[in-house]
Protein backbone atom coordinates (compact mmCIF):
# COMPACT_ATOMS: atom_id res chain seq x y z
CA UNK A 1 104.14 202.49 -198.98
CA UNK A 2 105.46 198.87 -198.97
CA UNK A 3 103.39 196.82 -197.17
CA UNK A 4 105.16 194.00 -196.55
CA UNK A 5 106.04 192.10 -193.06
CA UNK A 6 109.04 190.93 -192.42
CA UNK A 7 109.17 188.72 -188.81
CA UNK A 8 111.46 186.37 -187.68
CA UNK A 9 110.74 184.06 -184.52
CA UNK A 10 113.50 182.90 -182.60
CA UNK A 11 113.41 180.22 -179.88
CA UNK A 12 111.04 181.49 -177.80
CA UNK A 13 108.03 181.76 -180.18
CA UNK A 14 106.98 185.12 -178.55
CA UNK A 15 110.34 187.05 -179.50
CA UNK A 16 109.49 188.80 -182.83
CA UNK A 17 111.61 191.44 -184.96
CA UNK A 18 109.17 193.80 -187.08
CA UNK A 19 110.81 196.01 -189.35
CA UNK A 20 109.35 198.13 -192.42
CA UNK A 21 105.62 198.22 -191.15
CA UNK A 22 102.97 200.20 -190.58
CA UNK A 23 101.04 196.95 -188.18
CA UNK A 24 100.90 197.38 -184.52
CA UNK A 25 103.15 194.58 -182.58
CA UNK A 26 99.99 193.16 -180.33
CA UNK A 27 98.09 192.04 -183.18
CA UNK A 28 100.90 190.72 -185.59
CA UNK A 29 102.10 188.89 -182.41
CA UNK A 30 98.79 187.08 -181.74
CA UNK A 31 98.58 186.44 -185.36
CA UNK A 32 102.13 184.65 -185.14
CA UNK A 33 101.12 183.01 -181.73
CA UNK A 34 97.90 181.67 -182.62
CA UNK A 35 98.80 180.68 -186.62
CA UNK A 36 101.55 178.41 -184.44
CA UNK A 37 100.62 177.62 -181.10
CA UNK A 38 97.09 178.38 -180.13
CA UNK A 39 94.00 176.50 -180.63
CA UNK A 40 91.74 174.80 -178.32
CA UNK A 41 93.70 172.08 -177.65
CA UNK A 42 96.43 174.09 -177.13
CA UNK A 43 94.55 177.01 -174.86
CA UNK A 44 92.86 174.02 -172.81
CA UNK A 45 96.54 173.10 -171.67
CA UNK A 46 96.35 169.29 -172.99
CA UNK A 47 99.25 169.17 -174.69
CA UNK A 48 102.99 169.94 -174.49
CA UNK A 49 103.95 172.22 -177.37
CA UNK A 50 107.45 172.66 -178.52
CA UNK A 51 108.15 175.50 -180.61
CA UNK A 52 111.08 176.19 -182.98
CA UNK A 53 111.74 172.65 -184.22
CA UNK A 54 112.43 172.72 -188.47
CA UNK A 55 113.36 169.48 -188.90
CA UNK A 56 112.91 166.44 -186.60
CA UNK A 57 112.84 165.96 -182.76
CA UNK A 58 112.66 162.72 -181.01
CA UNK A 59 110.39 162.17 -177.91
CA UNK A 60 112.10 159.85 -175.48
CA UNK A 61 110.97 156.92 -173.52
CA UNK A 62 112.27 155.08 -171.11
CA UNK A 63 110.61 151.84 -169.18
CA UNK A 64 112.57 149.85 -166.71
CA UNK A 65 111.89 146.70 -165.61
CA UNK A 66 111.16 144.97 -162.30
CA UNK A 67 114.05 145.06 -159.88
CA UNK A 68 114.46 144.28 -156.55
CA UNK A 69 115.24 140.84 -155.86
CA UNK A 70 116.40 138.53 -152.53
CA UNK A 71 119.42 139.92 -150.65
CA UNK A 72 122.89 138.27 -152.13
CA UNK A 73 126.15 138.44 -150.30
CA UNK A 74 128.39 137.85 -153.43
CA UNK A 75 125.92 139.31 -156.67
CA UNK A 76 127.52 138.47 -159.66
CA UNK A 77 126.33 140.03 -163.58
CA UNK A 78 124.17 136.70 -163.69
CA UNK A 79 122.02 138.33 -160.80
CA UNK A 80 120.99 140.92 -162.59
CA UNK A 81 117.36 141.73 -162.56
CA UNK A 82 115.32 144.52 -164.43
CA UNK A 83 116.74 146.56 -167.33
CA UNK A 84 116.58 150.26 -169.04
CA UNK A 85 114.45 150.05 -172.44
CA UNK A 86 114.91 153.20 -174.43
CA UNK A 87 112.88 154.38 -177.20
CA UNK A 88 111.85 157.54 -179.64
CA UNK A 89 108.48 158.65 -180.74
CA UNK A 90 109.41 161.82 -183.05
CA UNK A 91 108.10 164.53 -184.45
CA UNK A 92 108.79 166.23 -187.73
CA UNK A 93 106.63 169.23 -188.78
CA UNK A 94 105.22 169.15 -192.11
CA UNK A 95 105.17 172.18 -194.16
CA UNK A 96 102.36 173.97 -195.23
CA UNK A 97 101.05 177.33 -195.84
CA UNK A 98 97.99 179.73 -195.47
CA UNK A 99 97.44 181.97 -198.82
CA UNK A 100 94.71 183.97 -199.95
CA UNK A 101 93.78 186.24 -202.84
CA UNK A 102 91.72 189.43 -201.42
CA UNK A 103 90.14 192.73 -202.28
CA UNK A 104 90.68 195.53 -199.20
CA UNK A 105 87.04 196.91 -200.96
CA UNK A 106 85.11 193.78 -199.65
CA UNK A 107 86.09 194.74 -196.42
CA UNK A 108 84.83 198.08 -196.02
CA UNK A 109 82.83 198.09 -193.30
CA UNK A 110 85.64 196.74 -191.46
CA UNK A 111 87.19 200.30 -191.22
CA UNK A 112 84.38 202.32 -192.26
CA UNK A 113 84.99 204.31 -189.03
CA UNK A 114 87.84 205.58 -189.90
CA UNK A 115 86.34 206.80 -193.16
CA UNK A 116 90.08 206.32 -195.77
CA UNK A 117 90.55 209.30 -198.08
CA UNK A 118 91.33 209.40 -201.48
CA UNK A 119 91.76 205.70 -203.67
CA UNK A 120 91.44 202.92 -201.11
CA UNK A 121 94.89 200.65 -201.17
CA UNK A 122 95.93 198.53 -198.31
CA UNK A 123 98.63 200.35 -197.59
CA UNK A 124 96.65 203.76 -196.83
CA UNK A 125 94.38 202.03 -193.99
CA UNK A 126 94.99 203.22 -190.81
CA UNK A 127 96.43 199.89 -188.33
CA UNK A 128 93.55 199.46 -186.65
CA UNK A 129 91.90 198.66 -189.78
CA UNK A 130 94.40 196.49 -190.68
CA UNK A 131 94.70 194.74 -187.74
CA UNK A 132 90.86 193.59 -187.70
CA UNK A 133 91.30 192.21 -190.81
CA UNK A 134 94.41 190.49 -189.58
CA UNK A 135 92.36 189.06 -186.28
CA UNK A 136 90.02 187.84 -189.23
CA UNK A 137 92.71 186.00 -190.38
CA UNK A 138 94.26 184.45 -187.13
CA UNK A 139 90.81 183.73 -186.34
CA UNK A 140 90.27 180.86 -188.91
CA UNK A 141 93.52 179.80 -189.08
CA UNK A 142 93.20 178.46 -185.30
CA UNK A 143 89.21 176.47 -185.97
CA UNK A 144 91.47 174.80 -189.04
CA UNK A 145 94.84 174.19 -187.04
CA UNK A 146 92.37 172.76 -183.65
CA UNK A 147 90.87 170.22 -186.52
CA UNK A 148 94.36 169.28 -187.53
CA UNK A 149 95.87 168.70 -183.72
CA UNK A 150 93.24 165.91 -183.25
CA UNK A 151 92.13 164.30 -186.74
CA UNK A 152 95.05 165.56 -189.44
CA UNK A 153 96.13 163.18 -191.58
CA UNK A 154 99.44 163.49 -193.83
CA UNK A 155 98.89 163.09 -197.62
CA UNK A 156 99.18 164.86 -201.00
CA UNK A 157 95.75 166.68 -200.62
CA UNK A 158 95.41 170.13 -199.52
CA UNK A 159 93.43 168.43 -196.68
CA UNK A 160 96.12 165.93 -195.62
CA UNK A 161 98.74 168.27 -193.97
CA UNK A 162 100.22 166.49 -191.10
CA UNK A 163 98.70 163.86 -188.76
CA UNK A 164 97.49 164.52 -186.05
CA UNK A 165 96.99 163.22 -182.29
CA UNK A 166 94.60 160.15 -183.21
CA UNK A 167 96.45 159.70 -186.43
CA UNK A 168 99.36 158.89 -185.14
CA UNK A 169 98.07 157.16 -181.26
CA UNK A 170 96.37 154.28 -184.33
CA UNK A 171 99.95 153.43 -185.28
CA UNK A 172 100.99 152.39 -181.94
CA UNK A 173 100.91 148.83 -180.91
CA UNK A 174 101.14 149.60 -177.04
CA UNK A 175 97.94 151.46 -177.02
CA UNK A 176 95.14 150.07 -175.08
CA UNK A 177 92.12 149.65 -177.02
CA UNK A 178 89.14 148.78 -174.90
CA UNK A 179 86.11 146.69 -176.41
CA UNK A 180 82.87 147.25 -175.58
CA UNK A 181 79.23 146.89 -176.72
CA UNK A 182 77.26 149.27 -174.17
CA UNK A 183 75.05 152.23 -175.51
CA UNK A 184 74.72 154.58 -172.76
CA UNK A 185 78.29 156.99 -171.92
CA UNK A 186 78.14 156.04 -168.03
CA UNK A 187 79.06 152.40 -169.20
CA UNK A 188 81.37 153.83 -172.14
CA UNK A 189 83.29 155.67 -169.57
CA UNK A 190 82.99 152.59 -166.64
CA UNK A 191 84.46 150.35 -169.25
CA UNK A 192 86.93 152.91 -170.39
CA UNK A 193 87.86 153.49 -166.40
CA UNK A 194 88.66 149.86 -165.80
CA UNK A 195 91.85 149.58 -168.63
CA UNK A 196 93.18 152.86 -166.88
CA UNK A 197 96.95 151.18 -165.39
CA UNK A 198 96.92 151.88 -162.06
CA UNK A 199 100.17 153.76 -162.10
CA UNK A 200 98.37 156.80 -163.48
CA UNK A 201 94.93 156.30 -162.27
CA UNK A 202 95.77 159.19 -159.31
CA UNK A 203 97.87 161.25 -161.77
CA UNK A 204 96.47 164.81 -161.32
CA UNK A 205 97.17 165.22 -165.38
CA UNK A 206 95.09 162.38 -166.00
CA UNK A 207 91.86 163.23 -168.68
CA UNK A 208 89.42 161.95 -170.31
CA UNK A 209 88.32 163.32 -173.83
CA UNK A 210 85.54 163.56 -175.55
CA UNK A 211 83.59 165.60 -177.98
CA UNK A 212 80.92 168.06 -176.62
CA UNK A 213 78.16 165.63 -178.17
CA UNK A 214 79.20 162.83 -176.17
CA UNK A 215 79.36 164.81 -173.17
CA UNK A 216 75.48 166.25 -173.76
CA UNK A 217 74.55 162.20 -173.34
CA UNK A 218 76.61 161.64 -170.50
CA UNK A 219 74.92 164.89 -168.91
CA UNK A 220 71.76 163.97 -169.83
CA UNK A 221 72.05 160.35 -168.55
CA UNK A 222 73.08 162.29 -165.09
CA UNK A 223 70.27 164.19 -165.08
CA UNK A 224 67.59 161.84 -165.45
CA UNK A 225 68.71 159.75 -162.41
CA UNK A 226 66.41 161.05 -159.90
CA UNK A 227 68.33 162.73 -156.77
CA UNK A 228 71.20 161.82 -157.66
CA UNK A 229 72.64 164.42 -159.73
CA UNK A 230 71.80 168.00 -160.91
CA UNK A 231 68.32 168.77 -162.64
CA UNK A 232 67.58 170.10 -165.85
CA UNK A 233 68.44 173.82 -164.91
CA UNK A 234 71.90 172.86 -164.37
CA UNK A 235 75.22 170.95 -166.37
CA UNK A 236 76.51 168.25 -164.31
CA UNK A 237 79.78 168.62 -163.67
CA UNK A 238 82.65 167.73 -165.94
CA UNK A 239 83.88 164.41 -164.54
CA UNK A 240 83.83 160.75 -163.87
CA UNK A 241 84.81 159.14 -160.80
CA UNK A 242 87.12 162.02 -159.61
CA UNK A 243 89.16 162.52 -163.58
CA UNK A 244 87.96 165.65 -165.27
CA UNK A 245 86.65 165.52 -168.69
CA UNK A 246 87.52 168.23 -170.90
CA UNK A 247 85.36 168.59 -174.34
CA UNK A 248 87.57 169.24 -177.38
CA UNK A 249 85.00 170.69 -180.01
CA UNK A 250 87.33 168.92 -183.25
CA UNK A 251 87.31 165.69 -181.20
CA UNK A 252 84.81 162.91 -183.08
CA UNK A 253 81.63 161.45 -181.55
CA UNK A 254 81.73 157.69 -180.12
CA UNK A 255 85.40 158.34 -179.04
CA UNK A 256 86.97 158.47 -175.46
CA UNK A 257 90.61 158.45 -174.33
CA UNK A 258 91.64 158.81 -171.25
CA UNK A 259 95.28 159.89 -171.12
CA UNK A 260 97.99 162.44 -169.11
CA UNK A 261 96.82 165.94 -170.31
CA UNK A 262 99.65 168.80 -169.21
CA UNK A 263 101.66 171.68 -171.10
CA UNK A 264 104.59 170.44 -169.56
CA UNK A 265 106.92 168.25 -170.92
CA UNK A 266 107.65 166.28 -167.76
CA UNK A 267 103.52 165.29 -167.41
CA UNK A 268 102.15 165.36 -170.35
CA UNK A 269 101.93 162.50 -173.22
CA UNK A 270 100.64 164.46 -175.60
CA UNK A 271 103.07 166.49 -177.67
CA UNK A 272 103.06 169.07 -180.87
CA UNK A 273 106.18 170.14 -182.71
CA UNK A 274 105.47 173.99 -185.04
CA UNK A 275 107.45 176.32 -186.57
CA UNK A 276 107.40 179.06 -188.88
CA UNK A 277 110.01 178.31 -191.96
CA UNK A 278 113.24 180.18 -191.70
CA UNK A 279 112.04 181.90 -194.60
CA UNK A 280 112.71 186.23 -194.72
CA UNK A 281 109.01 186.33 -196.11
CA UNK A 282 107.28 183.98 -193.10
CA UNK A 283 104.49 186.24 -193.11
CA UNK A 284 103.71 188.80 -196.01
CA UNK A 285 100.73 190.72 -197.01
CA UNK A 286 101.55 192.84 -200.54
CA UNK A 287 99.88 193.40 -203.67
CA UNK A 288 98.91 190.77 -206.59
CA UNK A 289 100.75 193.17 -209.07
CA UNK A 290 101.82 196.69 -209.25
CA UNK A 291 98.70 197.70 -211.45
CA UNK A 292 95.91 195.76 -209.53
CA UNK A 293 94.00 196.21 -206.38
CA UNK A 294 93.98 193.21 -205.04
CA UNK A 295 96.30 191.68 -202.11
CA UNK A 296 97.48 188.09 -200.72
CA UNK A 297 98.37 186.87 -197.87
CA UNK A 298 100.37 184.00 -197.08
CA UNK A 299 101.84 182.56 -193.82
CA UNK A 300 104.17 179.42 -194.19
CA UNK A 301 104.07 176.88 -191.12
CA UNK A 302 105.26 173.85 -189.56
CA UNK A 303 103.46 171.35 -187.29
CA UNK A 304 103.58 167.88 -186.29
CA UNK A 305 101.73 166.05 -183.14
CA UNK A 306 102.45 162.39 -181.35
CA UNK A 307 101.81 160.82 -178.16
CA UNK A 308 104.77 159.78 -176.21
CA UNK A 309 103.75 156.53 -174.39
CA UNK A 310 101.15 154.16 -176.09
CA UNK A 311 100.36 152.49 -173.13
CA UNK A 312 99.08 155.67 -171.31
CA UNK A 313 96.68 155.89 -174.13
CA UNK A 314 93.73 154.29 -173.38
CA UNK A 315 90.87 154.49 -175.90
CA UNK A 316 87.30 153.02 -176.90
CA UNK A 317 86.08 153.94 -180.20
CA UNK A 318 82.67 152.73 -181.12
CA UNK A 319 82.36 154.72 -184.39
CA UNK A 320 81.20 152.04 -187.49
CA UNK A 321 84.04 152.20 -189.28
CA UNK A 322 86.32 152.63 -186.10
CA UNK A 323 90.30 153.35 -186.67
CA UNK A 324 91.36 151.64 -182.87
CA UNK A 325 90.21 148.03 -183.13
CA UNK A 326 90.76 145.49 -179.77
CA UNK A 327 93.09 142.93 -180.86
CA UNK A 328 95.10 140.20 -178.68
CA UNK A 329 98.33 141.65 -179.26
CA UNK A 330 99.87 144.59 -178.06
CA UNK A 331 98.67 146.95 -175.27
CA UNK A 332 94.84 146.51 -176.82
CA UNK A 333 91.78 144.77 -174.63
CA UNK A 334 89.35 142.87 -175.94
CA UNK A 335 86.92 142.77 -172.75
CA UNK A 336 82.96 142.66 -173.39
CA UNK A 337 80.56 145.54 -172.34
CA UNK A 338 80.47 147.12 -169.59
CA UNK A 339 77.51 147.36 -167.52
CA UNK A 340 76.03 148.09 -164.05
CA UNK A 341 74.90 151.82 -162.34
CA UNK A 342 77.93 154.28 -161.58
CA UNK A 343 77.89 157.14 -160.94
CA UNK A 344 79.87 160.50 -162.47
């Protein structure tokens, strides 16, 4: 029996046309869902993702300008006060694949309950068997992809596939990039609160990130104040001054941003572009060669991330050899360390 799968995804990435298999739909559909869509960043609901897009999409932005003015009886065009600045971030997916060389025997015990009869092809396994080593599969393709979201970086390498969120937040001049000296995470995250612009400081989207590390300190920091927080028995709770923090596990140590987290478009400023090439073999599983026993998979993908609006990206980065740097141009701060006793 062939074994190959032919899918094809249409706008809505959960719409998916099997034909000439032997797979169950649930698993091949949370193969295609997570390969393209799902990974922490994505299942945490901090970022907008916008499926189906092959070649290039451009984010708007708009900013307008201050306004109102004194009454006039008679206005004229020289009145005019405030204007409508429009601009595009974009996003164009990268292409790159997911291919692998394998031996069905390696995997016995996978499907050792079902106990397979006669020579042991792919083909022959029953679907559940097939399907766990499918979820296999999926599996690590969504720890890589979660990597990529935050850190990716596009370049020749097998490693450099397309750039990711922090990648692409370093090219923008309108960032804000807040300085500071101080070693404990309460004063990290007091200095980081400060270059938060007012207009989104009560946003209900508003985050701050961090890696799991970093949060450990600030929970520990919590903890030893004595009745003020939680003890030792118990995690503080994830937040600072009223914003949530949410721990991304991909996100790098000595690195906080504080920024509109959402799925939606509308509230959200961080966005991700994937889709699966319009290719009649997007994902196929067959045999190496008529005479051998060995299989391959291979998926082919599409993915690109950017942030909409630089100046709702506020960040401090005290790694040594840090990639956002204060300057005095731009949306960047320069401001010395933060210090005093706040509270989380």
């Amino acid at each position: 029996m062939n074994c190959k799968l032919f899918i094809q995804i249409s706008k809505n990435i959960m719409a998916l046309k099997i034909q000439n298999t032997n797979y169950n739909g649930e698993v091949l559909e949370r193969l295609l869902t997570v390969a393209t869509t799902s990974n922490e960043i994505v299942e945490k609901g901090l970022i907008h993702v916008i499926p189906g897009v092959s070649k290039k999409l451009s984010i708007p932005r708009l900013r307008v300008g201050t306004m109102l003015q004194k009454r006039k009886e008679n206005p004229t065009v020289d009145d005019t006060k405030g204007d409508f600045n429009y601009s595009e971030q974009s996003l164009e997916p990268k292409d790159f694949m997911a291919f692998t060389v394998f031996n069905p025997r390696t995997f016995e015990q996978i499907w050792r309950p079902w106990q397979p009869k006669g020579d042991l092809v792919f083909a022959e396994l029953p679907p559940s068997a097939q399907n766990a080593l499918l979820d296999a599969l999926s599996k690590q393709v969504q720890f890589e992809l979660g990597n990529y979201y935050i850190n990716g970086e596009y370049g020749d390498s097998d490693s450099q596939l397309f750039n990711g969120i922090l990648t692409q937040a370093a090219k923008d001049s309108d960032v804000v990039v807040v300085s500071s000296t101080a070693t404990t995470m309460v004063d990290r995250l007091k200095a980081l609160r400060e270059k938060i612009p007012v207009a989104i400081m009560e946003n209900p989207n508003l985050r701050i990130l961090m890696s799991p590390s970093d949060f450990n300190k600030y929970d520990d920091e919590l903890t030893a104040r004595e009745y003020k927080n939680r003890d030792e028995t118990t995690r503080n709770i994830k937040m600072y001054k009223d914003i949530k923090i949410e721990t991304l596990a991909a996100w790098p140590d000595d690195v906080l941003v504080a920024t509109l987290c959402s799925p939606d478009a509308m509230t959200s400023n961080l966005f991700a572009a994937v889709n699966l090439q319009d290719d009649e073999h997007v994902i196929q599983i067959d045999k190496v060669s008529a005479m051998s026993e060995l299989y391959f998979f291979k998926m082919l993908m599409k993915a690109d991330t950017n942030i909409a609006f630089g100046e709702e990206f506020i960040v401090l980065d005290r790694r040594e050899s840090a990639t956002f740097k204060a300057t005095t141009s731009g949306g960047s701060s320069s401001d010395e360390s933060a210090s005093g006793d706040s509270e989380g």
